[in-house]
Protein backbone atom coordinates (compact mmCIF):
# COMPACT_ATOMS: atom_id res chain seq x y z
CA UNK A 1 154.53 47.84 73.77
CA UNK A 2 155.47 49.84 76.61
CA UNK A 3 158.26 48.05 79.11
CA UNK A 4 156.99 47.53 82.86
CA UNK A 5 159.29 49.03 85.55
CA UNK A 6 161.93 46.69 86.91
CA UNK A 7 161.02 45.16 89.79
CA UNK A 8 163.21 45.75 93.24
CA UNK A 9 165.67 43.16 94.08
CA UNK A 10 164.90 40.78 96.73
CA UNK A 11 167.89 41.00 98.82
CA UNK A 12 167.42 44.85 99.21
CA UNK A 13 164.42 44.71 100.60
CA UNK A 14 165.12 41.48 102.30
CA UNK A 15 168.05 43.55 103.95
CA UNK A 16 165.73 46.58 104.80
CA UNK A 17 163.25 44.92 106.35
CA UNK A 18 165.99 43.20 108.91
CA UNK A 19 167.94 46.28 109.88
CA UNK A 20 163.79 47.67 110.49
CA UNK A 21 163.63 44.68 112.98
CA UNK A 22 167.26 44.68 114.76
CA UNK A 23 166.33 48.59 114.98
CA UNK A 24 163.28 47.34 116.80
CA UNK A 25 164.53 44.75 119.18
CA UNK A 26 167.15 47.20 119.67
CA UNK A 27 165.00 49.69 120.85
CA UNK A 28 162.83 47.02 122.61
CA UNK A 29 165.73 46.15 124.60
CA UNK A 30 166.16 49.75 125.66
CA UNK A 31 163.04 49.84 126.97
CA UNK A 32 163.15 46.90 128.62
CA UNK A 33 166.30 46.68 130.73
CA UNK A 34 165.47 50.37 133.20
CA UNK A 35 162.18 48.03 134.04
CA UNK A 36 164.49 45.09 135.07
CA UNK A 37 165.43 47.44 138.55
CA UNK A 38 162.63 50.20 139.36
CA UNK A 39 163.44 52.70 141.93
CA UNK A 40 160.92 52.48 144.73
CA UNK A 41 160.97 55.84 147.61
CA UNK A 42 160.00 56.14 150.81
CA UNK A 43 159.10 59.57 152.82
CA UNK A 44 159.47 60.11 156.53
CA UNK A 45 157.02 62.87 157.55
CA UNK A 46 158.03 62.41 161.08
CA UNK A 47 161.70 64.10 159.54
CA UNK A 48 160.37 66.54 157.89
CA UNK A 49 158.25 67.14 160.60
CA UNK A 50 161.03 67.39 163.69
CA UNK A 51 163.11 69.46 161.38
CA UNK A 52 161.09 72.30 160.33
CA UNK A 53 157.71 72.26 162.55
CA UNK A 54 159.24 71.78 166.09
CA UNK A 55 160.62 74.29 168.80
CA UNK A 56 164.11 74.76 168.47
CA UNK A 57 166.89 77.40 169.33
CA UNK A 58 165.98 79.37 165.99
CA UNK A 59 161.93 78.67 166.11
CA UNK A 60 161.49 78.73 170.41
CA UNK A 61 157.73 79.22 168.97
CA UNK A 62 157.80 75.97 166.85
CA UNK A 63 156.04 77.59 163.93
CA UNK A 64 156.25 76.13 160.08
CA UNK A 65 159.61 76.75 158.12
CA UNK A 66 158.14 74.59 155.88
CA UNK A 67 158.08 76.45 152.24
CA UNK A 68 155.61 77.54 150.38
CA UNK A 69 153.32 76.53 147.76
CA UNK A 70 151.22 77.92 145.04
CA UNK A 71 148.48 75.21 143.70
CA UNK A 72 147.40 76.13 139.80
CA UNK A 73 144.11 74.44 138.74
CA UNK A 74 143.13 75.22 134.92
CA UNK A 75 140.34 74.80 133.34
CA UNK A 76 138.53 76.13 129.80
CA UNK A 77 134.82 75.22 129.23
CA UNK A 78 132.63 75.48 132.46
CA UNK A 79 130.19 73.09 129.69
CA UNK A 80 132.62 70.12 128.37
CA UNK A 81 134.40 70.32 132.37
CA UNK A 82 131.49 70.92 134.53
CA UNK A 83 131.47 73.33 137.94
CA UNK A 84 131.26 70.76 140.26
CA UNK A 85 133.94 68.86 139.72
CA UNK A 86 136.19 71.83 139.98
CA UNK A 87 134.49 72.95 142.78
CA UNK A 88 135.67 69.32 144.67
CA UNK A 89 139.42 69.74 143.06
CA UNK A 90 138.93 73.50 144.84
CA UNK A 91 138.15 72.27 147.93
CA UNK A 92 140.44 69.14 148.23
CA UNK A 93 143.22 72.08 147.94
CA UNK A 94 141.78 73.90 150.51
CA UNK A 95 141.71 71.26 153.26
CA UNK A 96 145.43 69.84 152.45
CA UNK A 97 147.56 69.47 155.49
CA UNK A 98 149.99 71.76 155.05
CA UNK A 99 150.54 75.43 157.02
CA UNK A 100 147.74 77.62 155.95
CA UNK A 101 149.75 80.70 155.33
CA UNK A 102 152.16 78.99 153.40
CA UNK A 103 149.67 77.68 151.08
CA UNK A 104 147.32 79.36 148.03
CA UNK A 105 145.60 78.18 145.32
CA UNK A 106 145.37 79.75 141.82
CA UNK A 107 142.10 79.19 139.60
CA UNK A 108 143.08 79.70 135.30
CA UNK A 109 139.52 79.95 133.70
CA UNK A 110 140.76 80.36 129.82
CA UNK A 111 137.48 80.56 129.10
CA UNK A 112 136.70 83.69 130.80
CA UNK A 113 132.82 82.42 132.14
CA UNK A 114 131.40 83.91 134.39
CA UNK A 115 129.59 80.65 135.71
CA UNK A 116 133.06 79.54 136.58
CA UNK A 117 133.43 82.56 138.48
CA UNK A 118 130.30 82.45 140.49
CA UNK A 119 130.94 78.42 141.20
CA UNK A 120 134.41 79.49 142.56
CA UNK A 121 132.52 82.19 144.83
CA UNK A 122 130.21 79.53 146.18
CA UNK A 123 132.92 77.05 146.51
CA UNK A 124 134.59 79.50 148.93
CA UNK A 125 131.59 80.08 150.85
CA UNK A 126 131.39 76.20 151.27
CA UNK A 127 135.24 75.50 152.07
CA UNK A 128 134.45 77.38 155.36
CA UNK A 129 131.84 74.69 156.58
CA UNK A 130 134.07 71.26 154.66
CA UNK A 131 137.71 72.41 155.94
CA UNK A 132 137.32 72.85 159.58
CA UNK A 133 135.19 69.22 159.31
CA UNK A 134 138.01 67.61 157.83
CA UNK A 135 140.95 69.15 159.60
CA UNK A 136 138.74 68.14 162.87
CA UNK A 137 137.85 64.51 161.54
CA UNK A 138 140.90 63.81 160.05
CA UNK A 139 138.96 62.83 156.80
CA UNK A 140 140.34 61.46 153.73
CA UNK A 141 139.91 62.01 151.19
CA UNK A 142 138.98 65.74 151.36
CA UNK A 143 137.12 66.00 148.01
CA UNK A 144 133.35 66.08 149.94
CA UNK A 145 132.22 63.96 146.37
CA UNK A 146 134.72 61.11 146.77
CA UNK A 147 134.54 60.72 150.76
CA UNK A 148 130.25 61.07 150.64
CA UNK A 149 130.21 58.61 147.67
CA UNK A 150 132.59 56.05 149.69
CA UNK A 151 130.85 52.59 150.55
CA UNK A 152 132.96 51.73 153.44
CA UNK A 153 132.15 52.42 156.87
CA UNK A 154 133.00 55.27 157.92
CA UNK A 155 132.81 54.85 161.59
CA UNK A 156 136.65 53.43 161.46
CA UNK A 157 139.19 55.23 163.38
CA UNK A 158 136.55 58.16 164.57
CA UNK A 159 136.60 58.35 168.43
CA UNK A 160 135.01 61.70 168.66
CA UNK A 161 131.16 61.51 169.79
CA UNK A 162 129.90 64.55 167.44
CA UNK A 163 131.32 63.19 164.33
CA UNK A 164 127.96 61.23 163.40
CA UNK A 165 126.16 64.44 163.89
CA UNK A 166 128.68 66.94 162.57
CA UNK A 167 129.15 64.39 159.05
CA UNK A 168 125.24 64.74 158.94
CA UNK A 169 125.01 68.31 158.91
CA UNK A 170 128.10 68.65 156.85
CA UNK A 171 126.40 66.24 154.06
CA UNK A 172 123.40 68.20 154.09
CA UNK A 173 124.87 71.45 153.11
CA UNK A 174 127.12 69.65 150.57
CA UNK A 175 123.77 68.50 148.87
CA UNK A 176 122.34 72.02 148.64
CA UNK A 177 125.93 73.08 147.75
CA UNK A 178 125.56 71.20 145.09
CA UNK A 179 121.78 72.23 143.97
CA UNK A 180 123.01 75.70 143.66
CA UNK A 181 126.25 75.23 141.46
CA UNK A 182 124.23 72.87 139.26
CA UNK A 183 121.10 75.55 138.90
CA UNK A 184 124.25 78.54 138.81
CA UNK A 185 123.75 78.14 134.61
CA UNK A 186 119.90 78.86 134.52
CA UNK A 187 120.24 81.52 137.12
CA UNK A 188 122.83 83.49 135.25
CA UNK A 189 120.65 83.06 131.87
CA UNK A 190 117.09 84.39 133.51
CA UNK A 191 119.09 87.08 135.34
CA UNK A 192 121.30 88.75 131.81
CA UNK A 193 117.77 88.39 130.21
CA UNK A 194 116.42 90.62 132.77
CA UNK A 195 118.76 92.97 132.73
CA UNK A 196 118.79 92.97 128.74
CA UNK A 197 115.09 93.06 129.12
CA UNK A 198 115.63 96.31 131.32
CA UNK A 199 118.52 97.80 129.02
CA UNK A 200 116.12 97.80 125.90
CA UNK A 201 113.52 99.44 127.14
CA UNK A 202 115.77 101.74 128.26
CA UNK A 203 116.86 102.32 124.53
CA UNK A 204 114.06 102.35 123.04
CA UNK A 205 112.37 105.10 125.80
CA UNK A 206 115.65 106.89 124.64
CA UNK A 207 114.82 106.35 120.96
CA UNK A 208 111.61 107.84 120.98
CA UNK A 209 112.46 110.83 123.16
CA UNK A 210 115.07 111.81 120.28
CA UNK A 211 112.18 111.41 117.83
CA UNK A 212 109.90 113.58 120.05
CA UNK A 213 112.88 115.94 119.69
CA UNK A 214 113.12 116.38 115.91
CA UNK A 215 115.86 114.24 115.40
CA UNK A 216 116.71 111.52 112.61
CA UNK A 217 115.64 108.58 113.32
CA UNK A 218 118.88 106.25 114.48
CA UNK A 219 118.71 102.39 115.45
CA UNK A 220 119.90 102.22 119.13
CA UNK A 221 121.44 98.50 119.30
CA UNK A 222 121.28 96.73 122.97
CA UNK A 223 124.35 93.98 122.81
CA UNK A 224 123.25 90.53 124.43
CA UNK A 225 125.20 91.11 127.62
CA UNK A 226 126.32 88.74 130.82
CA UNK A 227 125.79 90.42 133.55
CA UNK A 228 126.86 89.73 137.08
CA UNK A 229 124.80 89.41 140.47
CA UNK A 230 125.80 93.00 141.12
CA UNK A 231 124.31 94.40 138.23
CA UNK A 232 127.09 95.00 136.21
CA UNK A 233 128.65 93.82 132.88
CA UNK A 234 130.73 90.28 132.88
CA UNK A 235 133.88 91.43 131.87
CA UNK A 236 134.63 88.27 130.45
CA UNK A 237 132.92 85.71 127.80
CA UNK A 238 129.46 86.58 126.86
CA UNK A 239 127.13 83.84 125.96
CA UNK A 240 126.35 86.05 122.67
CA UNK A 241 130.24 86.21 121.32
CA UNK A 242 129.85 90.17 121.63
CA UNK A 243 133.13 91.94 120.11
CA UNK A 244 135.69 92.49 123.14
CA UNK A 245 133.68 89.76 125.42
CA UNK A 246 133.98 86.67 123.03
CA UNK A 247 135.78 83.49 124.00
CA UNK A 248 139.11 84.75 122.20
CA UNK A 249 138.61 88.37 122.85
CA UNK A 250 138.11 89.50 126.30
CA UNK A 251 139.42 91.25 129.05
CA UNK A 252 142.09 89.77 131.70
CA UNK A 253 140.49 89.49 135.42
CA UNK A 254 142.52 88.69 138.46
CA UNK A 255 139.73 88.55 141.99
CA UNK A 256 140.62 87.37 145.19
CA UNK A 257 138.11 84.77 147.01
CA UNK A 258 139.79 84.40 150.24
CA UNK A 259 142.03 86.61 151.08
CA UNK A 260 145.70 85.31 152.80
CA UNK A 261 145.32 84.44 156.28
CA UNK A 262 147.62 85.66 159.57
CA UNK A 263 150.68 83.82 160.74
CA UNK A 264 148.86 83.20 163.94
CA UNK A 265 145.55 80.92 164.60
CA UNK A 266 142.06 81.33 164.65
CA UNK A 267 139.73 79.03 166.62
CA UNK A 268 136.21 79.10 165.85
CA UNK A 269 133.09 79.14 167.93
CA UNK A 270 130.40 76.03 169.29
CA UNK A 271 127.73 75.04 167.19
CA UNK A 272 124.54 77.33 166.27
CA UNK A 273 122.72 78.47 163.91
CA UNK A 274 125.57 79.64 161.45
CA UNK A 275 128.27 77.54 163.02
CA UNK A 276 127.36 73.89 161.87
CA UNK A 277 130.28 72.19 163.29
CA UNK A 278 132.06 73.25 166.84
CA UNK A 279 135.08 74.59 166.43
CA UNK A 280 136.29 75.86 168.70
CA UNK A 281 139.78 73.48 169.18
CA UNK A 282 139.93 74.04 165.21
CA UNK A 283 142.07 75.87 163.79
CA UNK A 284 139.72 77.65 160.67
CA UNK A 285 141.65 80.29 158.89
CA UNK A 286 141.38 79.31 154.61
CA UNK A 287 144.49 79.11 152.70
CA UNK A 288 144.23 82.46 149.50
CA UNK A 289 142.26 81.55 146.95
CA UNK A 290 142.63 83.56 143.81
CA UNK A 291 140.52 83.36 140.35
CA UNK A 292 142.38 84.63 136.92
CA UNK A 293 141.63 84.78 133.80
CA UNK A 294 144.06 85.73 131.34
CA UNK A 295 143.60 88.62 128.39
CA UNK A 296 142.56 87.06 124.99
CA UNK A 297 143.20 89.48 122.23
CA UNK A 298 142.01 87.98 118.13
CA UNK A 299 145.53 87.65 115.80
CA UNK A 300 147.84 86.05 118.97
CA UNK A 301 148.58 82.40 119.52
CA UNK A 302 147.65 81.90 123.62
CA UNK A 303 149.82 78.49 123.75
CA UNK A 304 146.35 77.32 125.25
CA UNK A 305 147.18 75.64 128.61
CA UNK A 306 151.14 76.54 128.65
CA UNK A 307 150.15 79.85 128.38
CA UNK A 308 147.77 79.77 131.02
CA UNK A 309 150.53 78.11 133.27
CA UNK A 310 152.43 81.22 132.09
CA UNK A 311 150.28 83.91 133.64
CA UNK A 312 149.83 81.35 136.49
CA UNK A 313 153.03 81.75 137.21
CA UNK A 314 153.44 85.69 136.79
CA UNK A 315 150.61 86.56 138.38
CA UNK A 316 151.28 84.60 141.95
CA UNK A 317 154.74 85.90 141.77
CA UNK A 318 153.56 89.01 142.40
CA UNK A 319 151.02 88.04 145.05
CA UNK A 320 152.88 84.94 147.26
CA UNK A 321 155.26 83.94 145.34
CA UNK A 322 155.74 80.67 146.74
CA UNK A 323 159.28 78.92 146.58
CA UNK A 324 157.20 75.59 144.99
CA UNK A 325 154.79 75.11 142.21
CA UNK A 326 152.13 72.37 142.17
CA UNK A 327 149.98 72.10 139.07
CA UNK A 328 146.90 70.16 138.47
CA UNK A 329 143.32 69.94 136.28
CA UNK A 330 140.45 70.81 137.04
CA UNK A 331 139.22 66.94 137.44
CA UNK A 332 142.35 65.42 139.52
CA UNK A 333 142.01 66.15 143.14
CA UNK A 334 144.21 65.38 145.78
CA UNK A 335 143.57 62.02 147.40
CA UNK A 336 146.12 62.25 150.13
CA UNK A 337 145.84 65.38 152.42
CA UNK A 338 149.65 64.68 153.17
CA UNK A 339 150.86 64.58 149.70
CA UNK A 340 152.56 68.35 149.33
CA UNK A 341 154.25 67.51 152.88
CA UNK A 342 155.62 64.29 151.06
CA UNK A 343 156.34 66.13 147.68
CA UNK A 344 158.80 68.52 150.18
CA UNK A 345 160.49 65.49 151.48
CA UNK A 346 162.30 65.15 148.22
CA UNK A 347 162.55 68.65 147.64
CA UNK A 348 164.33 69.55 150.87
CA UNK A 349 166.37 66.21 151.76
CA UNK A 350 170.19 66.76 151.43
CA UNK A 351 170.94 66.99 147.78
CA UNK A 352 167.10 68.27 146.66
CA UNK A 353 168.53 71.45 145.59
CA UNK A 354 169.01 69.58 142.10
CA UNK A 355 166.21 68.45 141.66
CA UNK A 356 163.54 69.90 139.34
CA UNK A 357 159.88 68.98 139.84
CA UNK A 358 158.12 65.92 141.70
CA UNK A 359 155.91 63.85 139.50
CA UNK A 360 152.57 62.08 141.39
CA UNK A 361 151.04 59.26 140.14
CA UNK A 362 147.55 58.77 138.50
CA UNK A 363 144.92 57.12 139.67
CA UNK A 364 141.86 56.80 138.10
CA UNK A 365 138.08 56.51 139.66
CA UNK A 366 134.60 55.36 137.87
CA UNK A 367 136.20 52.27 135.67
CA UNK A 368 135.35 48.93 135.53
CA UNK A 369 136.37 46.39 138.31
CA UNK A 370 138.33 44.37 135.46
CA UNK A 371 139.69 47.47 133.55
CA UNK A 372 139.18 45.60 130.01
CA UNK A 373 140.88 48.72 128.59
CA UNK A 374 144.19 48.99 130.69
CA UNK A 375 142.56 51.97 131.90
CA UNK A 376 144.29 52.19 135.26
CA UNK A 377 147.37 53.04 133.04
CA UNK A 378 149.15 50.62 135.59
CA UNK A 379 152.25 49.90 133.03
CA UNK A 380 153.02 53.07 132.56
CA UNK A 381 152.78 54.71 136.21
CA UNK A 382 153.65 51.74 138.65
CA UNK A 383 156.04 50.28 136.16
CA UNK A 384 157.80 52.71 133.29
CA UNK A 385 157.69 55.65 135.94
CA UNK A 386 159.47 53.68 137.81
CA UNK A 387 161.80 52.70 136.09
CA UNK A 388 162.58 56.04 134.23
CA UNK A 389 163.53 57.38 137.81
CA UNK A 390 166.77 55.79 138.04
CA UNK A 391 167.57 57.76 134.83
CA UNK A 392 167.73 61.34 135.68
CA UNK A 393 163.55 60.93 137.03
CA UNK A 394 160.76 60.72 135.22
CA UNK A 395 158.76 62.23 132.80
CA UNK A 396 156.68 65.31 133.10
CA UNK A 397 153.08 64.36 132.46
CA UNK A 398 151.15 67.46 132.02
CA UNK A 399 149.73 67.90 136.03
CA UNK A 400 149.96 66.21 139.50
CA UNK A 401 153.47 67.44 139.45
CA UNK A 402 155.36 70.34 142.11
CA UNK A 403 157.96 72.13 140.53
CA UNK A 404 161.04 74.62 141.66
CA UNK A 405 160.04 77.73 140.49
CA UNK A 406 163.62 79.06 140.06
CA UNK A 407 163.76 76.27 137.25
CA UNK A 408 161.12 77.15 135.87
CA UNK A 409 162.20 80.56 135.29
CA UNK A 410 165.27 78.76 133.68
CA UNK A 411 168.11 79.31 136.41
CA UNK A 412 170.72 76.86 136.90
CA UNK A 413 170.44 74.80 140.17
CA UNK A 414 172.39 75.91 143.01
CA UNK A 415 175.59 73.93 143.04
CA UNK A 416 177.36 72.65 140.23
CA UNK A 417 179.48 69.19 139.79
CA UNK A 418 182.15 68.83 137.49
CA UNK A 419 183.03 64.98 136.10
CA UNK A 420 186.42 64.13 135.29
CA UNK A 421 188.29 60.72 134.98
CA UNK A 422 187.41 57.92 132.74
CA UNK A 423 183.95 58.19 132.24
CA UNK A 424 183.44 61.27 134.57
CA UNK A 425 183.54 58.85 137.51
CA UNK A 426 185.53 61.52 139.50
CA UNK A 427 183.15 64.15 140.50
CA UNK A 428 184.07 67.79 141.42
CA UNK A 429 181.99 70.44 143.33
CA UNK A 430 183.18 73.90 142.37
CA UNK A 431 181.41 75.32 145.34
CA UNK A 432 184.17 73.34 147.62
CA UNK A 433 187.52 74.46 145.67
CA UNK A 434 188.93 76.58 148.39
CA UNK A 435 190.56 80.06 146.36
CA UNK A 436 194.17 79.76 145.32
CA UNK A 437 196.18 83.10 146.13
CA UNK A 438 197.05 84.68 143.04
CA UNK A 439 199.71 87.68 141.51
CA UNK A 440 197.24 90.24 139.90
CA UNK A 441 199.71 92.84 139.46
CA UNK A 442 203.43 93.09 139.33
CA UNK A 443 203.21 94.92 142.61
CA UNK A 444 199.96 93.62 144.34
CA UNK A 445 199.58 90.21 146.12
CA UNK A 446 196.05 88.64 146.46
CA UNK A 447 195.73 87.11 149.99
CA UNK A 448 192.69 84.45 151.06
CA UNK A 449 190.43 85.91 153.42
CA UNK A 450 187.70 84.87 156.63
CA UNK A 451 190.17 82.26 157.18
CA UNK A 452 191.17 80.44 153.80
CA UNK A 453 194.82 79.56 153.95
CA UNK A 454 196.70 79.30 150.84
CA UNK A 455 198.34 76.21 150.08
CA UNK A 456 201.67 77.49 149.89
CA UNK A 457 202.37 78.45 153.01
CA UNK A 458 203.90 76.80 155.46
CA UNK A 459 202.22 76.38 159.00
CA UNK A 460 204.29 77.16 162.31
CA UNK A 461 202.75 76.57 164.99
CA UNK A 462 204.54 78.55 167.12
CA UNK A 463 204.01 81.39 165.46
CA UNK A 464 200.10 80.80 165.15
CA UNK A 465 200.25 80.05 168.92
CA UNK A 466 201.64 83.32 169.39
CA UNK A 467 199.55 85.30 167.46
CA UNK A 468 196.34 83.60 169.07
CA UNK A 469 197.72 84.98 172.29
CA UNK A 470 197.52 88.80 171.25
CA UNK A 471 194.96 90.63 173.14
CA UNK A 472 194.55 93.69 171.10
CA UNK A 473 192.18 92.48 167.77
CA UNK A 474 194.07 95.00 165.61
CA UNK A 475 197.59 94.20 166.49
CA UNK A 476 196.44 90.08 166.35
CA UNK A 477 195.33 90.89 163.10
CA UNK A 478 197.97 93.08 161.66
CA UNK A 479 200.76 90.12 162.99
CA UNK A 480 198.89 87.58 161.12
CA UNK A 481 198.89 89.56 158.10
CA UNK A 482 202.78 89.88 158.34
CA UNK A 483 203.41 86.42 159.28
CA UNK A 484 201.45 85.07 155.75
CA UNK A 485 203.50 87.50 154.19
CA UNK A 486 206.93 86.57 155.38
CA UNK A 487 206.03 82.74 154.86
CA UNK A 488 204.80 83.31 151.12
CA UNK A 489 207.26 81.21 148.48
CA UNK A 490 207.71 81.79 145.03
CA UNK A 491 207.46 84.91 143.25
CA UNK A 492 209.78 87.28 141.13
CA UNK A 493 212.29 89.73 142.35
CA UNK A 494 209.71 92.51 141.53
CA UNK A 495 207.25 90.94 143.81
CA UNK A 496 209.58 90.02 146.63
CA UNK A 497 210.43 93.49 146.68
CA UNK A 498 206.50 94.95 146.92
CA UNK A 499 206.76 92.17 149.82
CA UNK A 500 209.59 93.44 151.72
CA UNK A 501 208.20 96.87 151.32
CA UNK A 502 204.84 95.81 152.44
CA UNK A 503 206.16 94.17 156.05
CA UNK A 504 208.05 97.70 156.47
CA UNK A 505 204.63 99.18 156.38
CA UNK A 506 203.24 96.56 158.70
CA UNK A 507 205.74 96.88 161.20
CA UNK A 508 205.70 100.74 161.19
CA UNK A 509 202.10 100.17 161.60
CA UNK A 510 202.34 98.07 164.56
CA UNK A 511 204.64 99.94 166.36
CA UNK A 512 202.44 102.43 166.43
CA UNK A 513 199.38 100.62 166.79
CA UNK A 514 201.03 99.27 169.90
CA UNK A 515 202.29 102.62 171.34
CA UNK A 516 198.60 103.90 170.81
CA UNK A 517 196.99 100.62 173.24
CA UNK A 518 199.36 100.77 175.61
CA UNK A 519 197.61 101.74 179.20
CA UNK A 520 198.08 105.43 179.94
C-alpha cells in the first residue's frame, strides 16, 4: 500500500494567502490615494495668442511664431479600417486652427494599398471645398461626418446670410465625396482587370509570333497586377500577393498631396461654377499633406505601428521637420479645431521645456446613452489620468498625444536641476552657477568673462567708477583687466609672480595704447 503525500500545513497557507491580501490592499491603497487630489488645467489661448501672434518690436508684421507641427495618422488595412473614416480624420487635420505653414500632416499606410492612396488623393481634392467652409463658418467639429450627422440646430451662433446656402452646397459634394471613395474598391478591381486583360493578350500575340519564328515553345506568365489610374504598376500591395508587391514585401513610397503653402495669404474668389463657397475674405492655402508607406522586406521584424511611427518620424524630418509631434489613428479625429493651440500652451509656458509629450483625452461616439459597458472609459480618463498627472504626468496611451521631438530622439531636456538636502528638497539649476575663476597652470590665471565677476574679488567702487569714465574702449578695457588682477587673493608665490609680471605687461601696454589715442 502505497503512502499518500502529506498534506500542506494549514498555517502556511493560511499565512500565504494573508500576505496575498495585505499585498493587495497595499497596492489598492496606492492606487487609491493620487485619486483623492486630481490635477485639473486650464489654457489661456488669449496668452498664447498676445505672445506669439501679435505685432510687436520683433514681429512689426504680427505673423505666427507659433511652432510647428507634424500630424502622423497610421493606418494598415484599407478593409478592417475603411477609407472614409480616414478620409474625415484627414480632413479634421486639415481645417485645425493653427498657422497653415506651420502645420503638415503625415499619412503611414503599412499596408501599402493603393485604395488608400487614391482615397487620400480624393480627400485632398475635397479639403479644398470643406476647409475654407469651416475656417469661414467657424464650424466645429471639422470632421464633415460628425458635424452633417449632428441633430442640433445648427443655425446657433451663425450670423452670416450665405451660410444656409454655402452648408447646402458643401453637404452635397460631401455626399458624392463620399459615393466615390466608397465605389474607389470596385473601380480599382474593373480597371487592373483591364489592364491585365490588355497585358495578356499582349503575351500571348508575343507567344505566337516566337512560334511563327521557329522558336521553342515557352509559357509567357502575365502576374495579376494593381495598376494605377495612370496606367502604370502599383508599386505597392497587389491584391494577388505577387513576389516584391505582397503585403510584407513591397516597395517604400513617399508622394506629396498638397504641397507646403507660402508664408503669406491667399484669398479666394466669389462663388461660380468651380468655386462653391465665396471666398474671397478666406484665407484658402492647405496645410502639406504627405502619403508614406514604408519598405517591407520578408525575414525583418517591422515593430508594426512603432515602426511606422519610426519612418514617420524620419521621413518629416527631412521634409518640415516640425519642433512638435502629434500622433493619432486613423479613426480619432480632432473634435476641437483649437486643440494643437491648447496642446502648445503647456508646451511653451515657463518651465515647458521639461516636459515630454501632451496626452488628450478619449472620447468615444456611437455607444449607448447608458454605456452598460463602461464604454466611455470615464474612470480611467476623467479620473486615473487625472490623478497620475500630479505624479510626473500621465501615461502615454498609444495616440491623441503631441510630443517634443528632441525627446523623442532621446536628448536630455534643456536645463537640468540638481536636488540636495534632506530629501532633495533643495533644488539646484546648473545652468545658473555663475563660473568660479580657476588656476589651470602654474603660470596661467583663468579670468570670468562678458561680465561674470569672480567671487573673490573685492569691489571698489571708486575704481569701477573710474574705469566707467574711460573714453577710449581699449584702454577701459585693458584698466579693468589690471584692476581684477591687482585685487585677486590667494594664490602661491609662483602665481603671484606670473601676476606681477602680467600687470608689467598691461601697463607697458597702456602706455602705449594711450600715447597711440592721444589727438595729433
Amino acid at each position: 500500500m502505497e503512502d499518500s503525500p502529506p498534506e500542506p500545513r494549514g498555517d502556511v497557507v493560511m499565512g500565504s494567502s494573508t500576505v496575498c491580501e495585505l499585498w493587495f490592499a497595499f497596492s489598492w491603497l496606492l492606487d487609491q490615494l493620487p485619486k483623492l487630489c486630481p490635477v485639473n488645467r486650464l489654457t489661456d489661448l488669449d496668452v498664447l495668442k498676445e505672445r506669439f501672434e501679435s505685432p510687436n518690436l520683433r514681429n512689426p508684421k504680427g505673423r505666427s511664431d507659433l511652432p510647428g507641427i507634424d500630424v502622423f495618422v497610421s493606418t494598415a488595412d484599407p478593409e478592417k479600417e475603411p477609407p472614409l473614416v480616414t478620409a474625415n480624420t484627414i480632413l479634421s487635420i486639415l481645417a485645425v486652427d493653427y498657422p497653415v505653414e506651420k502645420l503638415a500632416c503625415y499619412l503611414s499606410d503599412d499596408g501599402g494599398a493603393l485604395l488608400t492612396f487614391e482615397a487620400l488623393a480624393q480627400t485632398a481634392s475635397f479639403a479644398s471645398t470643406w476647409v475654407p467652409f469651416c475656417r469661414k463658418h467657424n464650424i466645429e467639429p471639422r470632421n464633415p461626418e460628425a458635424y452633417f450627422g449632428q441633430k442640433r440646430n445648427f443655425l446657433k451662433n451663425k450670423v452670416r446670410l450665405d451660410f444656409v446656402r454655402e452648408r447646402r452646397r458643401v453637404k452635397r459634394e460631401y455626399d458624392e465625396f463620399k459615393v466615390r471613395i466608397n465605389s474607389l474598391p470596385e473601380a480599382i478591381r474593373r480597371r487592373s482587370d483591364a489592364y491585365n486583360v490588355h497585358e495578356e493578350l499582349r503575351a500571348k500575340k508575343k507567344q505566337m509570333e516566337m512560334m511563327m519564328g521557329g522558336n521553342p515553345e515557352e509559357t509567357v506568365k502575365v502576374a495579376k497586377a494593381t495598376w494605377m489610374s495612370d496606367g502604370s504598376h502599383w508599386p505597392g500591395t497587389w491584391s494577388s500577393g505577387e513576389t516584391d508587391n505582397s503585403r510584407g514585401d513591397h516597395a517604400g513610397i513617399i508622394q506629396a498631396m498638397l504641397a507646403p503653402p507660402n508664408a503669406e495669404p491667399v484669398y479666394g474668389s466669389e462663388a461660380d461654377s468651380e468655386n462653391l463657397i465665396d471666398t474671397t475674405e478666406v484665407d484658402i492655402r492647405l496645410p502639406m499633406l504627405v502619403y508614406v508607406s514604408r519598405e517591407k522586406r520578408p525575414g525583418y521584424d517591422h515593430n508594426k505601428k512603432a515602426g511606422a511611427m519610426n519612418a514617420l518620424v524620419r521621413t518629416s524630418a527631412i521634409m518640415s521637420n516640425g519642433p512638435f509631434i502629434l500622433n493619432l489613428d486613423c479613426d480619432h479625429y480632432i473634435y476641437n479645431s483649437m486643440a494643437l493651440r491648447e496642446g502648445m500652451c503647456f508646451m511653451l509656458d515657463r518651465g515647458g521645456d521639461r516636459i515630454c509629450y501632451v496626452q488628450f483625452p478619449q472620447r468615444f461616439e456611437g455607444i449607448d446613452p447608458n454605456d452598460r459597458y463602461a464604454n466611455h472609459n470615464t474612470v480611467f480618463f476623467d479620473v486615473s489620468m487625472r490623478a497620475l498627472d500630479g505624479l510626473q504626468g500621465p501615461m502615454y496611451v498609444g495616440t491623441g498625444c503631441i510630443f517634443r521631438r528632441t525627446a523623442l530622439y532621446g536628448f536630455s531636456p534643456p536645463r537640468a536641476t540638481e536636488h540636495h538636502g534632506w530629501l532633495g528638497r533643495r533644488k539646484v539649476k546648473l545652468s545658473l552657477r555663475k563660473p568660479k575663476a580657476t588656476v589651470k597652470k602654474d603660470d596661467e590665471i583663468s579670468l570670468a568673462m562678458n561680465g561674470e565677476y569672480n567671487n573673490e574679488v573685492e569691489n571698489d567702487d571708486g575704481d569701477i567708477e573710474s574705469l566707467l569714465l574711460q573714453r577710449d574702449s581699449v584702454t577701459q578695457t585693458l584698466s579693468l583687466l589690471r584692476f581684477r588682477l591687482l585685487n585677486t587673493k590667494g594664490g602661491s608665490y609662483r602665481t603671484c609672480k606670473a601676476k606681477a609680471r602680467t600687470v608689467d605687461q598691461l601697463v607697458h601696454l597702456l602706455s602705449h595704447v594711450n600715447l597711440s589715442t592721444q589727438p595729433q
